[in-house]
N, C-alpha and C. Protein backbone atom coordinates (compact mmCIF):
# COMPACT_ATOMS: atom_id res chain seq x y z
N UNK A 1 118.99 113.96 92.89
CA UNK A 1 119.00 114.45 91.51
C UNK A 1 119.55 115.87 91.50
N UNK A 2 120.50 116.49 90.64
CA UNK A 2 120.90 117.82 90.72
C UNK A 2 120.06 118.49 89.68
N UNK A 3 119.61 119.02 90.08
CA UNK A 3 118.27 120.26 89.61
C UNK A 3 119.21 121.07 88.89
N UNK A 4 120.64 121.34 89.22
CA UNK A 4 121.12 122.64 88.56
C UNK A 4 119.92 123.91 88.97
N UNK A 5 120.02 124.59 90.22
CA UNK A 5 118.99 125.60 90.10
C UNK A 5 117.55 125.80 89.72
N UNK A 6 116.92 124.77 89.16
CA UNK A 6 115.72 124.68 88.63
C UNK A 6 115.06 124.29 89.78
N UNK A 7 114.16 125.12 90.23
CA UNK A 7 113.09 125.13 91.54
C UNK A 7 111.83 124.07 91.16
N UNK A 8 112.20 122.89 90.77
CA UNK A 8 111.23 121.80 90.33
C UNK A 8 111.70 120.78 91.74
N UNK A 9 110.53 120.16 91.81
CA UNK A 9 110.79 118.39 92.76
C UNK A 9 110.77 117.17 92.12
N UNK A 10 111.04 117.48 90.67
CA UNK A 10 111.17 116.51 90.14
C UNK A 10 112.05 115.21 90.67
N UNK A 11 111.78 114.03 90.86
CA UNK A 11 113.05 112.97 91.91
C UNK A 11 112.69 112.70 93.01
N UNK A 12 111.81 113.84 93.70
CA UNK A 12 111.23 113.77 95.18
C UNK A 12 110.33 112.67 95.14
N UNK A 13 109.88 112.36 94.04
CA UNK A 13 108.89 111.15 94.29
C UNK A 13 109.47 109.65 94.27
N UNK A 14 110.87 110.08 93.59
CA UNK A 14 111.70 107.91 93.65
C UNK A 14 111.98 108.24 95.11
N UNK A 15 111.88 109.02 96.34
CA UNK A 15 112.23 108.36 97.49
C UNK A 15 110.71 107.90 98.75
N UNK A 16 109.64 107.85 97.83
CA UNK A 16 108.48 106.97 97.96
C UNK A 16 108.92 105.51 98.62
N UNK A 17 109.92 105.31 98.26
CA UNK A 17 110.56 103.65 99.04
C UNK A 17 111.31 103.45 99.93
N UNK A 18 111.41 104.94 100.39
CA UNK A 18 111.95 104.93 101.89
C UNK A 18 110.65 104.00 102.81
N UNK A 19 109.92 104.68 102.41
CA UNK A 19 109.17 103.67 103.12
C UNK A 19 109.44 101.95 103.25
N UNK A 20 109.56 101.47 102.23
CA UNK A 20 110.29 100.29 102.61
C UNK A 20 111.61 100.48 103.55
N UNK A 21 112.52 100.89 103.89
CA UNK A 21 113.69 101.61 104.54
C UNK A 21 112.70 101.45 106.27
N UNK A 22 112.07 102.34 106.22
CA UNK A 22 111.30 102.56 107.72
C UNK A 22 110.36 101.21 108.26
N UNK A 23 109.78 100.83 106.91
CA UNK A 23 109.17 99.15 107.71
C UNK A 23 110.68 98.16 108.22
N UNK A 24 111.54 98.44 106.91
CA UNK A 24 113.07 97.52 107.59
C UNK A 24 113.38 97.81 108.97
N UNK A 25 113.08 99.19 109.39
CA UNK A 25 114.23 99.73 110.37
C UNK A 25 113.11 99.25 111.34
N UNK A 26 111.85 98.98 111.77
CA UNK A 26 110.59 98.70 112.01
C UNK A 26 111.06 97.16 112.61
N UNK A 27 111.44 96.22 111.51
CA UNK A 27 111.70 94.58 111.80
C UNK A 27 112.83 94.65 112.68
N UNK A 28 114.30 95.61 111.92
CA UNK A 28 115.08 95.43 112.79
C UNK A 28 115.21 95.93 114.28
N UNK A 29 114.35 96.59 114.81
CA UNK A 29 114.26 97.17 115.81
C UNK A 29 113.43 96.04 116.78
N UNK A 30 112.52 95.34 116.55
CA UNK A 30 111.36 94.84 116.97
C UNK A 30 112.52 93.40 117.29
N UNK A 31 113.51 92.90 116.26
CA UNK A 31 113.96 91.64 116.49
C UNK A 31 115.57 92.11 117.80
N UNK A 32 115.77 93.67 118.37
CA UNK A 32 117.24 94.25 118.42
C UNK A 32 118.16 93.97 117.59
N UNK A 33 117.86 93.73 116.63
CA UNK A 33 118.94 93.66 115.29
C UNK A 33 119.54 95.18 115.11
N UNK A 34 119.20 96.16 115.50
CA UNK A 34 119.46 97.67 114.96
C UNK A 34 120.33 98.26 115.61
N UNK A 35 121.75 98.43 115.22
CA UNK A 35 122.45 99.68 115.65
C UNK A 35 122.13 101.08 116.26
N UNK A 36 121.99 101.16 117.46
CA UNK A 36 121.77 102.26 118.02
C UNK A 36 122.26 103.67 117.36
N UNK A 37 123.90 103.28 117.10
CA UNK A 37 124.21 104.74 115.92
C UNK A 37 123.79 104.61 114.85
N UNK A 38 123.25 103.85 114.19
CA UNK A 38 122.87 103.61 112.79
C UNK A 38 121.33 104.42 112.65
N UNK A 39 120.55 103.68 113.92
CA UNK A 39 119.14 104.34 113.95
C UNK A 39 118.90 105.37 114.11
N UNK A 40 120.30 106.12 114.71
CA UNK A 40 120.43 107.95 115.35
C UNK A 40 120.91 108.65 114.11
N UNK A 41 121.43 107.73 113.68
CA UNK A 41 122.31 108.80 112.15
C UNK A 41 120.88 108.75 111.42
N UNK A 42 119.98 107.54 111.10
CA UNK A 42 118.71 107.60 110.29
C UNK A 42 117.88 108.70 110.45
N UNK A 43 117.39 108.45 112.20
CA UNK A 43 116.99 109.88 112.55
C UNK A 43 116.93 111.11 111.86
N UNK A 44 118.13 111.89 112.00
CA UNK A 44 118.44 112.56 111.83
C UNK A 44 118.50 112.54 110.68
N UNK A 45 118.87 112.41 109.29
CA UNK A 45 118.77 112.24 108.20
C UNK A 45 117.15 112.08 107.71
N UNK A 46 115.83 111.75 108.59
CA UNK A 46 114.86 111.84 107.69
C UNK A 46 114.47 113.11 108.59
N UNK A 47 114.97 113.43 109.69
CA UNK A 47 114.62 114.79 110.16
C UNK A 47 115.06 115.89 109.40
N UNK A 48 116.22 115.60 108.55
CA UNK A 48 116.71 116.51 107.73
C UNK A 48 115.90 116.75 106.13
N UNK A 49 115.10 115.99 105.78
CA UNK A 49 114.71 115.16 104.53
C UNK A 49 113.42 115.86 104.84
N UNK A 50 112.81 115.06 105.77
CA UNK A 50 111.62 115.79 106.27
C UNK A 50 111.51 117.68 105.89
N UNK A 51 112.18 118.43 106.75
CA UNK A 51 112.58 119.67 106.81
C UNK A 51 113.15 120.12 105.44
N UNK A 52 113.33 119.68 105.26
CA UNK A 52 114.26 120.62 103.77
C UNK A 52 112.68 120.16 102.80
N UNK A 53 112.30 119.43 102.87
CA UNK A 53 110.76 119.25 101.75
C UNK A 53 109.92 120.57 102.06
N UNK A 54 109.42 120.65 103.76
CA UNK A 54 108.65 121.85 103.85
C UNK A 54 109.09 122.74 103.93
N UNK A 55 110.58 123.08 103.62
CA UNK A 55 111.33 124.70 103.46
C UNK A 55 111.53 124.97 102.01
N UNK A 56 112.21 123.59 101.32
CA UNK A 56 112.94 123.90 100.09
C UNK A 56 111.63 124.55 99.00
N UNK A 57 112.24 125.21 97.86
CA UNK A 57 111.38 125.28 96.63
C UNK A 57 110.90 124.29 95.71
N UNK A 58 111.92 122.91 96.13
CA UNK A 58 111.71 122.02 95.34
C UNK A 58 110.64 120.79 96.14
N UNK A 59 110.58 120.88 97.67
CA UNK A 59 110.32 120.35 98.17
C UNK A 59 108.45 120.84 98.23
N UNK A 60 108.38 122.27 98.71
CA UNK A 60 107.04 122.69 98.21
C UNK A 60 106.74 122.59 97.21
N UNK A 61 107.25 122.49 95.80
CA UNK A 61 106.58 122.29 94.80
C UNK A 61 105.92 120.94 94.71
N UNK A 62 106.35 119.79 94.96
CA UNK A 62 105.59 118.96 95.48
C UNK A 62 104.46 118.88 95.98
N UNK A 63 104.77 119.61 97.34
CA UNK A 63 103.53 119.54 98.09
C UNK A 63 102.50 120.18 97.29
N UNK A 64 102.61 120.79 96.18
CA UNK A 64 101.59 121.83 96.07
C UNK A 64 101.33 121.03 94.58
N UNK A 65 101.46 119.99 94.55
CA UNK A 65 101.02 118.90 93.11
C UNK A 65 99.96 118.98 93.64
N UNK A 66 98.85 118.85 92.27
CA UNK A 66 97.01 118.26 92.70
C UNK A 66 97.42 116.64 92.49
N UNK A 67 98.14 115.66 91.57
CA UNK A 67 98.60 114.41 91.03
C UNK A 67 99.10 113.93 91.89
N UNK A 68 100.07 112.29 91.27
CA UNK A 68 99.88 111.57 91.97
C UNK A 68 101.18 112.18 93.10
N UNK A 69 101.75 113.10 92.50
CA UNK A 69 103.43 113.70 93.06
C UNK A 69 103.20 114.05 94.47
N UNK A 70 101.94 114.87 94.65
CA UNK A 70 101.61 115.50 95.87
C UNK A 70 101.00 114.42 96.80
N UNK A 71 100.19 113.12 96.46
CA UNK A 71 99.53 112.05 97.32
C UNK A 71 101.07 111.48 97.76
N UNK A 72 102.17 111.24 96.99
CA UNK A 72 103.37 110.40 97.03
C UNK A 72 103.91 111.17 98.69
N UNK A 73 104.20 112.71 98.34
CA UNK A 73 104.86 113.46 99.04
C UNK A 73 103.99 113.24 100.37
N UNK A 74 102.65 113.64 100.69
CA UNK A 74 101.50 113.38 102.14
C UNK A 74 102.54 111.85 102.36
N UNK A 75 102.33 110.98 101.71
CA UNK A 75 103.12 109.33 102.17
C UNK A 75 104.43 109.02 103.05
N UNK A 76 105.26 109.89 102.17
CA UNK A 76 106.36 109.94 102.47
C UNK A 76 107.07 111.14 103.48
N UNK A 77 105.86 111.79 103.97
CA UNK A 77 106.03 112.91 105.17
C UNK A 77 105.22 111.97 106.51
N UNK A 78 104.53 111.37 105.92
CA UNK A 78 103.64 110.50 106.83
C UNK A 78 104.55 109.75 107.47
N UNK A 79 105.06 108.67 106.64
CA UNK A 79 106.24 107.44 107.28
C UNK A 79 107.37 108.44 108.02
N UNK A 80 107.87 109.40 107.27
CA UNK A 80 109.01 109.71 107.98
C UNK A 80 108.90 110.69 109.24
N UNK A 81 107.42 110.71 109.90
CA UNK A 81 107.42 111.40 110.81
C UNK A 81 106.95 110.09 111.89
N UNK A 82 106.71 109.15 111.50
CA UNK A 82 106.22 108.05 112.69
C UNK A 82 108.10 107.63 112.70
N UNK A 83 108.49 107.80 111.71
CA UNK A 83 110.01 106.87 111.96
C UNK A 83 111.20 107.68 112.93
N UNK A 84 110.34 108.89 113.06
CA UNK A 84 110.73 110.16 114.25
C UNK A 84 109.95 110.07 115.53
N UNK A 85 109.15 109.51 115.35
CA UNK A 85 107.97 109.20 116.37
C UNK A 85 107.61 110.39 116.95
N UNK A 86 107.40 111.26 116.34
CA UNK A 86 106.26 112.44 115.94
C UNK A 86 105.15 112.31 115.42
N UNK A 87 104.16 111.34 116.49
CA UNK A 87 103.18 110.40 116.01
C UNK A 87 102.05 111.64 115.54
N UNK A 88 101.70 112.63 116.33
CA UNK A 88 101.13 113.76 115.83
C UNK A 88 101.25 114.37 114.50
N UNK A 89 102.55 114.80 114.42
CA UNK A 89 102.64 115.33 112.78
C UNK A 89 102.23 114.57 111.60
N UNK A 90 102.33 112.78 111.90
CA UNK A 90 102.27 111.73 110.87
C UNK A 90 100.57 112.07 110.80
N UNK A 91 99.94 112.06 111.79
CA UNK A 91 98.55 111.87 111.95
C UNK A 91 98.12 113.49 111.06
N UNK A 92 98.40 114.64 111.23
CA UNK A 92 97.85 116.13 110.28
C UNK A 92 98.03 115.53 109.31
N UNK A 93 99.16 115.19 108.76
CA UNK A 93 99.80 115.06 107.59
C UNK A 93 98.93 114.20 106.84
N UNK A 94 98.97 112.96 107.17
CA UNK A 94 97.51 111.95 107.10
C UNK A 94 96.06 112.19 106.17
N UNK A 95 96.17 112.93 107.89
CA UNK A 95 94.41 113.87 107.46
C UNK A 95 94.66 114.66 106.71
N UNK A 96 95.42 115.49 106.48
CA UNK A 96 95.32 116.62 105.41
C UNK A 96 95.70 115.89 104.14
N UNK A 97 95.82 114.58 103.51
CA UNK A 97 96.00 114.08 102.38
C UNK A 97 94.84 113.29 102.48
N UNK A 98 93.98 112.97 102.88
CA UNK A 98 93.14 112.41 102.79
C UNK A 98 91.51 113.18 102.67
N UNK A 99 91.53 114.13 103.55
CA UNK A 99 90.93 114.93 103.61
C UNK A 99 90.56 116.01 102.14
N UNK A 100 92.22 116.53 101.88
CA UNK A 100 92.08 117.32 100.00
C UNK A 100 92.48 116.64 99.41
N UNK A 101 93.33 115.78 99.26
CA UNK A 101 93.71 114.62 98.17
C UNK A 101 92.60 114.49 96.96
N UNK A 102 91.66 113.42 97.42
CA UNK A 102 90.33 112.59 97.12
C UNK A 102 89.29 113.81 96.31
N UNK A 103 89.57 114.82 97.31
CA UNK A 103 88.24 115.75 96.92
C UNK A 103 88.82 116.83 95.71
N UNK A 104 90.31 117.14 95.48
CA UNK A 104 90.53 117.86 94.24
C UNK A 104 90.91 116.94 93.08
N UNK A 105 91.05 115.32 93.11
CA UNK A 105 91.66 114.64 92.14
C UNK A 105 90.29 114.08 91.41
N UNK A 106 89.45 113.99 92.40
CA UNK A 106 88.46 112.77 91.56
C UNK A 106 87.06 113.41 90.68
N UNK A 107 86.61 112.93 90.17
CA UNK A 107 85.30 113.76 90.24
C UNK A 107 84.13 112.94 90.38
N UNK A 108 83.01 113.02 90.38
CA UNK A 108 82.05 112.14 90.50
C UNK A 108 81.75 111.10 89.68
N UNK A 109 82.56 110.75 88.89
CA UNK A 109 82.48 109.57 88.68
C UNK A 109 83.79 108.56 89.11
N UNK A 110 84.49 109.22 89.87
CA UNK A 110 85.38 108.81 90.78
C UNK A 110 86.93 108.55 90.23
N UNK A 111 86.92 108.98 88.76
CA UNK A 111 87.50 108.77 87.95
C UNK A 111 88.74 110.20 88.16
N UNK A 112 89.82 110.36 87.91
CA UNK A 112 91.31 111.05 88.15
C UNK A 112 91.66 111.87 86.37
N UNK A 113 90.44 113.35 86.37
CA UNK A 113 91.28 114.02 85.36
C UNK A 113 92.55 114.08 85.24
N UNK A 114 93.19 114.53 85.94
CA UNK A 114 94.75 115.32 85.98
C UNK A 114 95.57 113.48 85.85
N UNK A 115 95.67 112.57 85.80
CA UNK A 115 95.68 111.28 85.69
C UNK A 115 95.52 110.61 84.29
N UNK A 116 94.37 110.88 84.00
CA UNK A 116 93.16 109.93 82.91
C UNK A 116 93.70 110.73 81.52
N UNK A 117 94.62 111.96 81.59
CA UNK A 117 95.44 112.79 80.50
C UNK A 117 96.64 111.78 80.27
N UNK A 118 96.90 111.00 80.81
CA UNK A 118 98.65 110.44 80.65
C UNK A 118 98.17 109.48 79.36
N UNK A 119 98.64 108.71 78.81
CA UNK A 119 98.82 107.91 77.80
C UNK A 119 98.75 106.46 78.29
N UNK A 120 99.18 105.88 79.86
CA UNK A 120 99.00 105.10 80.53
C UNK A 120 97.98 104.91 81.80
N UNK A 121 96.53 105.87 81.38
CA UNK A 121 96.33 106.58 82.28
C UNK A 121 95.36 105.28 83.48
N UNK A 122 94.94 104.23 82.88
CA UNK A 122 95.14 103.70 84.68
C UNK A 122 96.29 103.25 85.15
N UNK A 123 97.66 103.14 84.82
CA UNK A 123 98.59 103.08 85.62
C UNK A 123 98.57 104.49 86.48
N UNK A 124 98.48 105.33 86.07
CA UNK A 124 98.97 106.59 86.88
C UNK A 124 97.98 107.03 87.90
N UNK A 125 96.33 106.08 87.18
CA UNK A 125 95.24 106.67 88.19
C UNK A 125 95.80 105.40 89.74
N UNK A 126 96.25 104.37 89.41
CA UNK A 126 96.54 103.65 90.30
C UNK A 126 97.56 103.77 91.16
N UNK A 127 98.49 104.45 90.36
CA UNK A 127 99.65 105.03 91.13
C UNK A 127 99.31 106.09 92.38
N UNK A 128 97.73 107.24 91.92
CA UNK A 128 97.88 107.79 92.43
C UNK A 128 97.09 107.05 93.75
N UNK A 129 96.24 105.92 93.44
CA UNK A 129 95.44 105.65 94.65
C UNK A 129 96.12 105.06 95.44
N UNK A 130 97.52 104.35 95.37
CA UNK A 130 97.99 103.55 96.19
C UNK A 130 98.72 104.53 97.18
N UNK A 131 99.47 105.92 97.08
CA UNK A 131 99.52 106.70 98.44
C UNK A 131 98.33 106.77 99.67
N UNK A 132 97.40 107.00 98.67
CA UNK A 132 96.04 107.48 99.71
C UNK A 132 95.97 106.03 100.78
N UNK A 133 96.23 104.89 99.89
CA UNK A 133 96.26 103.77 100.86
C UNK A 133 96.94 103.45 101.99
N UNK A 134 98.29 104.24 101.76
CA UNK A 134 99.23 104.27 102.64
C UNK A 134 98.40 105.26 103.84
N UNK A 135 98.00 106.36 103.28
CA UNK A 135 97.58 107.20 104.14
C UNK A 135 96.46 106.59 105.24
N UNK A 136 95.52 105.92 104.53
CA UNK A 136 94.29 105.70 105.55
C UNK A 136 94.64 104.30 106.30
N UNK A 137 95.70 103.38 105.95
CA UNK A 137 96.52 102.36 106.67
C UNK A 137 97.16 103.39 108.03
N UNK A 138 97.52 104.63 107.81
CA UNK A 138 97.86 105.26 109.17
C UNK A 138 96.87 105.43 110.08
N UNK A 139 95.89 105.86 109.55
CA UNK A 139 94.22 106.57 110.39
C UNK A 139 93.57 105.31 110.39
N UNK A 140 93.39 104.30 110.36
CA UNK A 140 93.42 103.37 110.31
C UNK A 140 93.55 102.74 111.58
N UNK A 141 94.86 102.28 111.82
CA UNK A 141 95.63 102.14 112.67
C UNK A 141 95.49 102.83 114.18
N UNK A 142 95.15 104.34 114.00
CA UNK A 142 95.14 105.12 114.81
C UNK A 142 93.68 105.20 115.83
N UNK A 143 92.95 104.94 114.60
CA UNK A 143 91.41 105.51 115.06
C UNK A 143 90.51 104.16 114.93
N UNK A 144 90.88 102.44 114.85
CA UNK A 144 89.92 101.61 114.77
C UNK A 144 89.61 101.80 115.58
N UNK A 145 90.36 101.77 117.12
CA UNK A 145 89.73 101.23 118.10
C UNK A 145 89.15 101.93 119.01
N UNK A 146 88.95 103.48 118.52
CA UNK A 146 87.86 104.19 119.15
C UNK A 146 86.56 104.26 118.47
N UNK A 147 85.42 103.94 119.36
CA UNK A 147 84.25 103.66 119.23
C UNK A 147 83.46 105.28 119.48
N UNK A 148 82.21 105.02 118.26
CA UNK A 148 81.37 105.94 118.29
C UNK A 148 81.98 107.05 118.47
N UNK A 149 83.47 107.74 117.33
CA UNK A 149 84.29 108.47 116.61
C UNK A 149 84.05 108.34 114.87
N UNK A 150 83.69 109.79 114.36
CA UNK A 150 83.14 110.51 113.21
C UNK A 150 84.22 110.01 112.40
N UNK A 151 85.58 110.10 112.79
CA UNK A 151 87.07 109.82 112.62
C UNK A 151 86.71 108.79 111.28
N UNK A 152 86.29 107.54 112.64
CA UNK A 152 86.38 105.94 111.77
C UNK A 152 85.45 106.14 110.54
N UNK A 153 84.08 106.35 110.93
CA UNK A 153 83.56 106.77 110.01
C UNK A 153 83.90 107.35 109.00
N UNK A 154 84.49 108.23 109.01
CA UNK A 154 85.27 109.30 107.47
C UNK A 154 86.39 107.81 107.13
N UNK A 155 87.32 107.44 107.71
CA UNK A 155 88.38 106.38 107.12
C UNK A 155 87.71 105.32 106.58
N UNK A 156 86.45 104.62 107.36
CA UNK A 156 86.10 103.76 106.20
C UNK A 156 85.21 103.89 104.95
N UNK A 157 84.78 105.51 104.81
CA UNK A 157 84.11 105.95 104.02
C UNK A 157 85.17 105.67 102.69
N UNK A 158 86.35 106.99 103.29
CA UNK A 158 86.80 107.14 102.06
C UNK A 158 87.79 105.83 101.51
N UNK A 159 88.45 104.82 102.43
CA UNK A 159 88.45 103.54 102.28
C UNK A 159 87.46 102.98 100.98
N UNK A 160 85.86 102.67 101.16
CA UNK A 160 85.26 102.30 100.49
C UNK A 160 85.23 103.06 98.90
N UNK A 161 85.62 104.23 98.82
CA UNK A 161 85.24 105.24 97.94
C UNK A 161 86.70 104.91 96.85
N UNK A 162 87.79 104.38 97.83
CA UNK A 162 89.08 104.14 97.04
C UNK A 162 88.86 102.86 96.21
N UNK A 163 87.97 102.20 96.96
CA UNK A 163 88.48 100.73 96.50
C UNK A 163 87.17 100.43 95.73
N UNK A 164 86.24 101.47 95.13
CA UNK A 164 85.21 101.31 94.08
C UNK A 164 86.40 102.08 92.55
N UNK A 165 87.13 103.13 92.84
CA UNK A 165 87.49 103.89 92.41
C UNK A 165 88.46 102.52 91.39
N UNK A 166 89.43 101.69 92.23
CA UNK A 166 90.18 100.90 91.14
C UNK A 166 89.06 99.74 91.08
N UNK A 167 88.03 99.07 91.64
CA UNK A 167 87.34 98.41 90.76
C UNK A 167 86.90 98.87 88.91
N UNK A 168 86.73 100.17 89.10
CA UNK A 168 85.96 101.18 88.14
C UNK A 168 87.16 100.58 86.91
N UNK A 169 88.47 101.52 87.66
CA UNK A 169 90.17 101.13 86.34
C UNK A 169 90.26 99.58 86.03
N UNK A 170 89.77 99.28 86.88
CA UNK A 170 89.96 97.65 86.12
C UNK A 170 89.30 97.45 85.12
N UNK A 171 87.86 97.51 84.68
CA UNK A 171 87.15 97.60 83.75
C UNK A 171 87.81 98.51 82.63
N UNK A 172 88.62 99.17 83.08
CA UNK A 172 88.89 100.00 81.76
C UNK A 172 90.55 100.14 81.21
N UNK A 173 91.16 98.92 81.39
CA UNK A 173 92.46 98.71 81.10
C UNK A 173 92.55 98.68 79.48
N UNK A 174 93.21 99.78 78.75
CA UNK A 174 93.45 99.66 77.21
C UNK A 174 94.13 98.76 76.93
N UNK A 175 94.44 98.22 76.17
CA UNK A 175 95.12 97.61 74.90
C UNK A 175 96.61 97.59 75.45
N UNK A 176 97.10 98.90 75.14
CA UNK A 176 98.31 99.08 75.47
C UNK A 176 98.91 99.03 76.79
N UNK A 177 97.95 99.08 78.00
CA UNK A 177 98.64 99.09 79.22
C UNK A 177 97.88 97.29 79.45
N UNK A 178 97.41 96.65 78.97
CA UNK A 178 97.04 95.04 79.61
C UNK A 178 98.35 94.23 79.92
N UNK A 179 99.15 94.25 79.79
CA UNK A 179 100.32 92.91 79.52
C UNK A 179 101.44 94.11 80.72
N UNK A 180 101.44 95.75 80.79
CA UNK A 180 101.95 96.20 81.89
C UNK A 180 101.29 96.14 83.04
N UNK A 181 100.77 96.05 83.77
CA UNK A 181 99.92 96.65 84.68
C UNK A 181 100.61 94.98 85.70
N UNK A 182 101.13 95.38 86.89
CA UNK A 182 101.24 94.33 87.66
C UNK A 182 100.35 93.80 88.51
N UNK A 183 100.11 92.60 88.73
CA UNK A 183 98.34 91.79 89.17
C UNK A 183 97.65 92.75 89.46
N UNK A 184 97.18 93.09 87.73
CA UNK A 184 96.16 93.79 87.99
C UNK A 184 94.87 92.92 88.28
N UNK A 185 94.97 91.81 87.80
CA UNK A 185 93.93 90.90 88.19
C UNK A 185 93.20 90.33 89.17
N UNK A 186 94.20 91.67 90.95
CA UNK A 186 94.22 91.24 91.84
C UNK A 186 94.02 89.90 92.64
N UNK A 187 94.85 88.89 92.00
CA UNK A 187 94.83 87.71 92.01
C UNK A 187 95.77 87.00 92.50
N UNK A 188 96.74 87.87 92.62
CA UNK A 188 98.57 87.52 92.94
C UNK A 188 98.49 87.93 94.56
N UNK A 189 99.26 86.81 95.73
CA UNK A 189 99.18 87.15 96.57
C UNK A 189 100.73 87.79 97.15
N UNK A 190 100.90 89.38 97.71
CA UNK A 190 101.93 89.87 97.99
C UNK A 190 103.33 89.83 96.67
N UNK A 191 102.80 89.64 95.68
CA UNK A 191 103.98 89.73 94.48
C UNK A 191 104.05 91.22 94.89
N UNK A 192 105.45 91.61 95.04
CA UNK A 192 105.79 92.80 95.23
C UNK A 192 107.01 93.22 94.26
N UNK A 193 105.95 94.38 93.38
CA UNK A 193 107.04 94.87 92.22
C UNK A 193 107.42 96.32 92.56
N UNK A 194 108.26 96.80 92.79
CA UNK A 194 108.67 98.19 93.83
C UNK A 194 108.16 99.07 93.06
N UNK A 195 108.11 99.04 91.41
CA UNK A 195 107.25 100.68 91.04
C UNK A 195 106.25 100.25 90.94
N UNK A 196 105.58 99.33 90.87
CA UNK A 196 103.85 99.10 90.34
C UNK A 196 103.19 97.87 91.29
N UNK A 197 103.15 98.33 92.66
CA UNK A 197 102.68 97.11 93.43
C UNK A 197 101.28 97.24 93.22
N UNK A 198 100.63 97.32 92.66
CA UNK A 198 98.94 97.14 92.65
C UNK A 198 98.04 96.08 92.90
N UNK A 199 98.69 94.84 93.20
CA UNK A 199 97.91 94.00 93.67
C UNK A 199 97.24 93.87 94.81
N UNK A 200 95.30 93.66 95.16
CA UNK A 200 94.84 93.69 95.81
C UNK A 200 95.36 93.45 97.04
N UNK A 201 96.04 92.25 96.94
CA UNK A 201 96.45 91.75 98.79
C UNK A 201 97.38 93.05 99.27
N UNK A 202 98.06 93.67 98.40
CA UNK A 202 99.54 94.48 98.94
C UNK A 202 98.25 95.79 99.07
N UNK A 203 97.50 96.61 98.71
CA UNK A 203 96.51 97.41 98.58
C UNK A 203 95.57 97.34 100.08
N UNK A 204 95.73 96.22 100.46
CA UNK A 204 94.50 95.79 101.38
C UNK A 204 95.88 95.82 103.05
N UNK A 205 96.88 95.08 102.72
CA UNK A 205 97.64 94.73 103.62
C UNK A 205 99.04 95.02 103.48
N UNK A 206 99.50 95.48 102.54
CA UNK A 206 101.31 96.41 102.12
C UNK A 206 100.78 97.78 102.42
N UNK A 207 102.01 98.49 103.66
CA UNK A 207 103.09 97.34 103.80
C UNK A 207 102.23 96.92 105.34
N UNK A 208 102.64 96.08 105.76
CA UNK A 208 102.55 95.45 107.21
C UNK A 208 103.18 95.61 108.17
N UNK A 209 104.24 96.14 108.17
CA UNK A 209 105.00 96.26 109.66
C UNK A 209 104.85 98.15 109.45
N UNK A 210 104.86 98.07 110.59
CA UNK A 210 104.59 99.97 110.91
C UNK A 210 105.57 100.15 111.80
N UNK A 211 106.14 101.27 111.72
CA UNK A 211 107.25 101.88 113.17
C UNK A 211 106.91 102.01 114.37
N UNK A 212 105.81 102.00 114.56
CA UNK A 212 104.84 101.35 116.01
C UNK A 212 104.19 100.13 116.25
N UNK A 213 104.34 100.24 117.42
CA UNK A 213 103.61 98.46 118.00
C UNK A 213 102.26 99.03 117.50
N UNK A 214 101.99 97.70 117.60
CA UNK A 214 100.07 97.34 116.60
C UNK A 214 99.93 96.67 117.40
N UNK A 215 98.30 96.58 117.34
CA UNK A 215 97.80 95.48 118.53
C UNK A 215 97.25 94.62 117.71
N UNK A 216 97.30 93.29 117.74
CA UNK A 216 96.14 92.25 117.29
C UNK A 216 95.48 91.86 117.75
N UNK A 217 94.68 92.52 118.89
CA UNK A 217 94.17 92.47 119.55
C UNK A 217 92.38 92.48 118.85
């Protein structure tokens, strides 16, 4: 998007679907389908993407959203540092959206002021919970399989705390957003609509392929 000079990040959030991009590059790698220069030029290009977010003015302004702009941005610093395999940075990045995310957006009734202002406001409260999902699908991943770790404990806390949070928006779908809201009825299995995936199964299990081997173990 050309800003023309305007120190906003407005736009930084439509590339939220790189992530789809990094689960692709994920399949094609796993099947050797992937161009070796193709995957080096990628590289480099989210190393560049990456870097210009935590230098630029437009890129910190982002980061420094309390909404759903700033959960989007933790997401999309997350994926593009495992797709560098800078498994460390993905993991701060992680924790530090999960960690202040949750605790400046919600309030005790678990409900999203800065959100619950929009005109569509459980689309946007949902919008904002589905980053955090992305997020604890990383820590997740990272930290099941260590035992008698505080870690797991905090991920399936705040896990549980997410997924009371859109039980809560379901009950409270207006008038005007019922006939938008995609399975919200969480009833639809993997219907995947690229701006509004909210259906339980994609929430619980989107996306599924990660830029690292997983164990099914």
């Amino acid at each position: 998007m050309p800003w023309r000079n305007h120190r906003r990040g407005l736009g930084i959030i439509d590339a939220r679907w790189l992530i789809l991009l990094i689960d692709g590059l994920a399949i094609l790698r796993s099947e050797s389908a992937l161009d070796e220069d193709i995957a080096e030029a990628l590289t480099q290009w989210f190393q560049s993407l990456s870097l210009w977010i935590l230098s630029s003015p437009s890129g910190l302004f982002e980061v420094a959203k309390r909404n759903n702009r700033g959960s989007w941005v933790d997401a999309l610093l997350t994926y593009s540092a495992l797709a560098l395999g800078i498994e460390e940075a993905a993991l701060i990045v992680a924790e530090f959206g999960i960690k202040n995310r949750p605790q400046e957006q919600f309030d005790t009734l678990m409900l999203q002021p800065l959100e619950m202002r929009r005109y569509t406001f459980v689309s946007y409260s949902l919008y904002n919970i589905y980053p955090l999902f992305y997020l604890l699908n990383v820590l997740h991943w990272k930290y099941s399989s260590v035992k008698n770790d505080e870690r797991v404990d905090a991920v399936n806390r705040e896990t549980s705390l997410l997924k009371s949070a859109v039980k809560i928006l379901q009950d409270m779908i207006p008038a005007h957003e019922l006939n938008h809201i995609e399975s919200i009825e969480f009833n639809e299995n993997f219907s995947l609509n690229l701006y509004y995936p909210y259906c339980f199964a994609q929430l619980s299990n989107f996306p599924g392929i990660y830029p690292f081997p997983v164990s099914k173990a």
